[in-house]
C-alpha atoms as a PDB file:
ATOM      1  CA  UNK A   1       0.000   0.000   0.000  1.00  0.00           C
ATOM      2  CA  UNK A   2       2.728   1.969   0.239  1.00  0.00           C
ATOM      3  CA  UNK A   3       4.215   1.888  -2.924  1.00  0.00           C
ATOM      4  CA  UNK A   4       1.164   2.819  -4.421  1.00  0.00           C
ATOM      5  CA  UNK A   5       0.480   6.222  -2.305  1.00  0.00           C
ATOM      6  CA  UNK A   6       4.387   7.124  -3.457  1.00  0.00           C
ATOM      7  CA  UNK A   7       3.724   6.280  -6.909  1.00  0.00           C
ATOM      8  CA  UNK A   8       0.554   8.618  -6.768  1.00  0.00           C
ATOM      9  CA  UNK A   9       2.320  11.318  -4.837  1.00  0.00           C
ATOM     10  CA  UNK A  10       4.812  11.297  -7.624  1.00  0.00           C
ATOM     11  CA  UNK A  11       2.046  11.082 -10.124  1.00  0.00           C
ATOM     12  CA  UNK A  12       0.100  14.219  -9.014  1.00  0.00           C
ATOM     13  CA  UNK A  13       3.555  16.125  -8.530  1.00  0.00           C
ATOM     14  CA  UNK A  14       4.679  15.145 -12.345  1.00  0.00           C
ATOM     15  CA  UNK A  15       1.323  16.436 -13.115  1.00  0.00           C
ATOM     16  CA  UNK A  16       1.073  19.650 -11.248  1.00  0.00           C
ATOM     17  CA  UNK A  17       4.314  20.766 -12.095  1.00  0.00           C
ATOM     18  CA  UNK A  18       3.821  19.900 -15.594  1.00  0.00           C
ATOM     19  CA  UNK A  19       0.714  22.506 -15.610  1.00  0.00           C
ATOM     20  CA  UNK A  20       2.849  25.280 -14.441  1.00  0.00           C
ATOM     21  CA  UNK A  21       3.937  26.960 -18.085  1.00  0.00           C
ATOM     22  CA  UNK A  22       0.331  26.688 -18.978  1.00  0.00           C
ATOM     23  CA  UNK A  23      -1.044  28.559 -16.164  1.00  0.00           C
ATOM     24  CA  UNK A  24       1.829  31.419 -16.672  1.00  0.00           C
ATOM     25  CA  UNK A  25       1.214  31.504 -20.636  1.00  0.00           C
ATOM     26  CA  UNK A  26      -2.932  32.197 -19.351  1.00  0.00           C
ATOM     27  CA  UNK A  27      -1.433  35.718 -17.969  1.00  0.00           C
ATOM     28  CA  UNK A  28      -0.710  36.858 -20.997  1.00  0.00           C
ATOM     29  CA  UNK A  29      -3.571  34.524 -22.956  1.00  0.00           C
ATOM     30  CA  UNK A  30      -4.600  37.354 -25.369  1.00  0.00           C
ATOM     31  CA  UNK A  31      -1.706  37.303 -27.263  1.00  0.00           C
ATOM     32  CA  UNK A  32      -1.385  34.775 -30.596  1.00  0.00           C
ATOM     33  CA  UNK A  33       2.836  34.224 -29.587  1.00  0.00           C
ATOM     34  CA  UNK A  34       3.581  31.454 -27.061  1.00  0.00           C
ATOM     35  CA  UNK A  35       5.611  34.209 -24.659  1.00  0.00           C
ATOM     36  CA  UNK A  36       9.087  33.160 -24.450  1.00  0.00           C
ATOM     37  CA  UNK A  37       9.647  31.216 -28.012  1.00  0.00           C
ATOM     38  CA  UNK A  38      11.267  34.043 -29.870  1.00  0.00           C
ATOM     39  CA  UNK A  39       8.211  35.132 -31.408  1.00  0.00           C
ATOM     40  CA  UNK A  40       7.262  38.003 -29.877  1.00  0.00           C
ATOM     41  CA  UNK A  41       9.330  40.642 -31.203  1.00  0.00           C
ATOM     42  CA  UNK A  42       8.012  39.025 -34.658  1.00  0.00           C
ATOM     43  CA  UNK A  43       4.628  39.415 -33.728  1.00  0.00           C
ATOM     44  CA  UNK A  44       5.443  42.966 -32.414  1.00  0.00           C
ATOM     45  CA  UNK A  45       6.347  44.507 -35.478  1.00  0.00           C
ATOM     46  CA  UNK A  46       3.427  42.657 -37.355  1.00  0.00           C
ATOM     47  CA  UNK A  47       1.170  44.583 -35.269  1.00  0.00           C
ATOM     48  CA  UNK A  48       3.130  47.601 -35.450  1.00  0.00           C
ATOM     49  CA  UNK A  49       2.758  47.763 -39.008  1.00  0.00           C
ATOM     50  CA  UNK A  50      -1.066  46.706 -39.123  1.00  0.00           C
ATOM     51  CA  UNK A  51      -2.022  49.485 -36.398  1.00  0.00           C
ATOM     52  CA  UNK A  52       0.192  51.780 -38.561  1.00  0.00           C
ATOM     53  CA  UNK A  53      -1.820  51.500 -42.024  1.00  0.00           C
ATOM     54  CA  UNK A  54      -4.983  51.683 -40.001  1.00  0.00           C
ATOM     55  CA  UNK A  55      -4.101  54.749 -38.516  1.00  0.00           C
ATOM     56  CA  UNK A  56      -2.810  56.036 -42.141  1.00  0.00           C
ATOM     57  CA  UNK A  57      -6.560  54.459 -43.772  1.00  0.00           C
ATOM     58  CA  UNK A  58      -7.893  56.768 -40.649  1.00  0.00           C
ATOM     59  CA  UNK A  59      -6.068  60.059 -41.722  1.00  0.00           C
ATOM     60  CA  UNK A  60      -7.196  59.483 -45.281  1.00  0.00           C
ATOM     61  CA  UNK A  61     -11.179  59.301 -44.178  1.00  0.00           C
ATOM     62  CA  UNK A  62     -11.232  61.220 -41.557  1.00  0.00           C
ATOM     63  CA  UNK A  63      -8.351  64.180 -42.734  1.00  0.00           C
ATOM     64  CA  UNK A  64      -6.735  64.022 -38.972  1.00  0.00           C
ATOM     65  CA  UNK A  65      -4.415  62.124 -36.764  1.00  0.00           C
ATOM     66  CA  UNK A  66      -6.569  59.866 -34.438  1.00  0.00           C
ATOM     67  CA  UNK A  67      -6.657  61.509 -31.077  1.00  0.00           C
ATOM     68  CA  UNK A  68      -6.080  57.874 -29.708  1.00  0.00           C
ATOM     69  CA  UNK A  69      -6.375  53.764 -30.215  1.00  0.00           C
ATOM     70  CA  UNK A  70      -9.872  53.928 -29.727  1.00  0.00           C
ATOM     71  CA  UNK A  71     -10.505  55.943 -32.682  1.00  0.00           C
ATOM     72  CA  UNK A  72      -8.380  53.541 -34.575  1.00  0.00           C
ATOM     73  CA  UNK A  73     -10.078  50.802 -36.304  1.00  0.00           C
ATOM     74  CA  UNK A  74      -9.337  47.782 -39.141  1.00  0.00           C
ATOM     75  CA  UNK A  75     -11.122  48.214 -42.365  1.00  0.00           C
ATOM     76  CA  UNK A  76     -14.676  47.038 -42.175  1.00  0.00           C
ATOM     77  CA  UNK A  77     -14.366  44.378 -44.485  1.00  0.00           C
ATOM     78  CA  UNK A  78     -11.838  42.805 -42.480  1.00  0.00           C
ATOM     79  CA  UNK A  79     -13.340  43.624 -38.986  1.00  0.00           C
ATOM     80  CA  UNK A  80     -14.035  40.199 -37.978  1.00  0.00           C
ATOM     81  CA  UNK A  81     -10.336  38.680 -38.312  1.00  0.00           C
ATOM     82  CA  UNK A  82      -9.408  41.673 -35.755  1.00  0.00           C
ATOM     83  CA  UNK A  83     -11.937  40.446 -33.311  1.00  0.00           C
ATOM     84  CA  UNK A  84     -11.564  40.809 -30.431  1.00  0.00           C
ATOM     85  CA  UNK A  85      -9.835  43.891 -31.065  1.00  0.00           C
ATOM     86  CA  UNK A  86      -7.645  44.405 -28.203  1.00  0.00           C
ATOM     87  CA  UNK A  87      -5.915  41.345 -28.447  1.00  0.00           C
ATOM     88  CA  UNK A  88      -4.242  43.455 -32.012  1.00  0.00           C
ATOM     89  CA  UNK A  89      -3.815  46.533 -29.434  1.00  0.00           C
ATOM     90  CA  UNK A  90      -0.790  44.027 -27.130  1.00  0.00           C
ATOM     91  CA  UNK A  91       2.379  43.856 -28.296  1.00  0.00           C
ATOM     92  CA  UNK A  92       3.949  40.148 -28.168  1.00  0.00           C
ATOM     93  CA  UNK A  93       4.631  40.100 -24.769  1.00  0.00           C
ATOM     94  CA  UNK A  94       1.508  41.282 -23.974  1.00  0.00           C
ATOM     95  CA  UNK A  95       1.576  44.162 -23.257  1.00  0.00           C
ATOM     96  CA  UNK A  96      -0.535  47.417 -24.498  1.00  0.00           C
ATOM     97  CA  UNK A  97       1.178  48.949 -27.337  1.00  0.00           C
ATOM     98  CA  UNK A  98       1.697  53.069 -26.734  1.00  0.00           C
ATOM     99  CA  UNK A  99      -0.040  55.723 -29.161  1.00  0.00           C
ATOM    100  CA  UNK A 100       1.502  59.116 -29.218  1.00  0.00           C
ATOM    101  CA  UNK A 101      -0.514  61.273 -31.780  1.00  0.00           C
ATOM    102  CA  UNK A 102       0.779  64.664 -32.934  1.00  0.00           C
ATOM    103  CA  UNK A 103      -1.007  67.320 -35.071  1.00  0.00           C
ATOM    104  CA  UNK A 104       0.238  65.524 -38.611  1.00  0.00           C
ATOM    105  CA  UNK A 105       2.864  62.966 -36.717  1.00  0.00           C
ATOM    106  CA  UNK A 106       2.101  60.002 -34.613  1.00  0.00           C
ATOM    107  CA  UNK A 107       4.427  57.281 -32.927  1.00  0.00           C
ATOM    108  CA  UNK A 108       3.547  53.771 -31.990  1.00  0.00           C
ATOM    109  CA  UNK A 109       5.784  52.019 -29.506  1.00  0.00           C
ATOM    110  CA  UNK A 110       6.445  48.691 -27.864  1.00  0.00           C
ATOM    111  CA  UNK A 111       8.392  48.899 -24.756  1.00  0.00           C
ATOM    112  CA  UNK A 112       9.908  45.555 -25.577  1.00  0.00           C
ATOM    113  CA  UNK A 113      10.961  42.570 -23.677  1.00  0.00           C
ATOM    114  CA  UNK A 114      12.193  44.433 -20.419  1.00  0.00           C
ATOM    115  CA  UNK A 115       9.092  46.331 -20.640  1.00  0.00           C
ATOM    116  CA  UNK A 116      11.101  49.892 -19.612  1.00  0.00           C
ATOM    117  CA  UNK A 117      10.307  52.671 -21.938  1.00  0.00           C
ATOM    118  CA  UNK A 118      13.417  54.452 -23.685  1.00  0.00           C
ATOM    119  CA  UNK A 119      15.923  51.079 -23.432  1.00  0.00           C
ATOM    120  CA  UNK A 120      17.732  50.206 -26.442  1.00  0.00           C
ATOM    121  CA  UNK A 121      14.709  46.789 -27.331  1.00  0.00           C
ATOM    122  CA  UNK A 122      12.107  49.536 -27.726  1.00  0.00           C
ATOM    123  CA  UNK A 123      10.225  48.768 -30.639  1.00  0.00           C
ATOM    124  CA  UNK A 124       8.764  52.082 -32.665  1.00  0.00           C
ATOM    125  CA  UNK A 125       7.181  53.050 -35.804  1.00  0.00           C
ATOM    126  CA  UNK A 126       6.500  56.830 -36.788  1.00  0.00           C
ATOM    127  CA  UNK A 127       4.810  58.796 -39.268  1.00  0.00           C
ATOM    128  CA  UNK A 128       6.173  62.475 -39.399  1.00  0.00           C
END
């Protein structure tokens, strides 16, 4: 009887700890990267770039830099493959990505893995 209650101690433990990535990756589940495979500053810059010719498709309608994310939106044809929205808003570690409008400028930024604006894995597009 022994045996067994050590071989289902060591059972449950195998299992539990086995769980632990998964319940770490759930933190940050609105983001398409598994964090920590490499993929994030990938996925970053994809989303850079997609915000960025929305916001460009937004000065064209609308004449004006969007005042913020909110006001940014994908094309309507497209709407539902953005859905839910704010998952596109994270950068790839999760993280919301930073809109700086100007009057005819904007800057998009992803404070990168250390997640400390102004270090040198910043990731940034800008329209001037």
């Amino acid at each position: 009887m022994n045996g067994i209650a050590r071989c289902l101690t060591s059972i449950l433990v195998i299992t539990a700890c086995r769980d632990e990535p998964d319940r770490a990756r759930a933190e940050y589940s609105d983001t398409l990267a598994p964090i920590g495979t490499g993929t994030e500053l990938l996925l970053t810059r994809e989303r850079l770039a997609l915000i960025d010719d929305w916001i460009r498709a937004s000065i064209a309608r609308e004449g004006t830099v969007p005042a913020s994310l909110d006001e940014v939106r994908p094309p309507e044809a497209d709407a539902a493959h953005y859905a839910p929205l704010e998952r596109f808003l994270r950068d790839g570690w999760g993280r919301a990505i930073e809109y700086t409008p100007g009057t005819a400028s904007y800057e998009l930024r992803s404070v990168g893995a250390d997640g400390i604006v102004g270090t040198a894995d910043d990731v940034t597009r800008r329209q001037r």
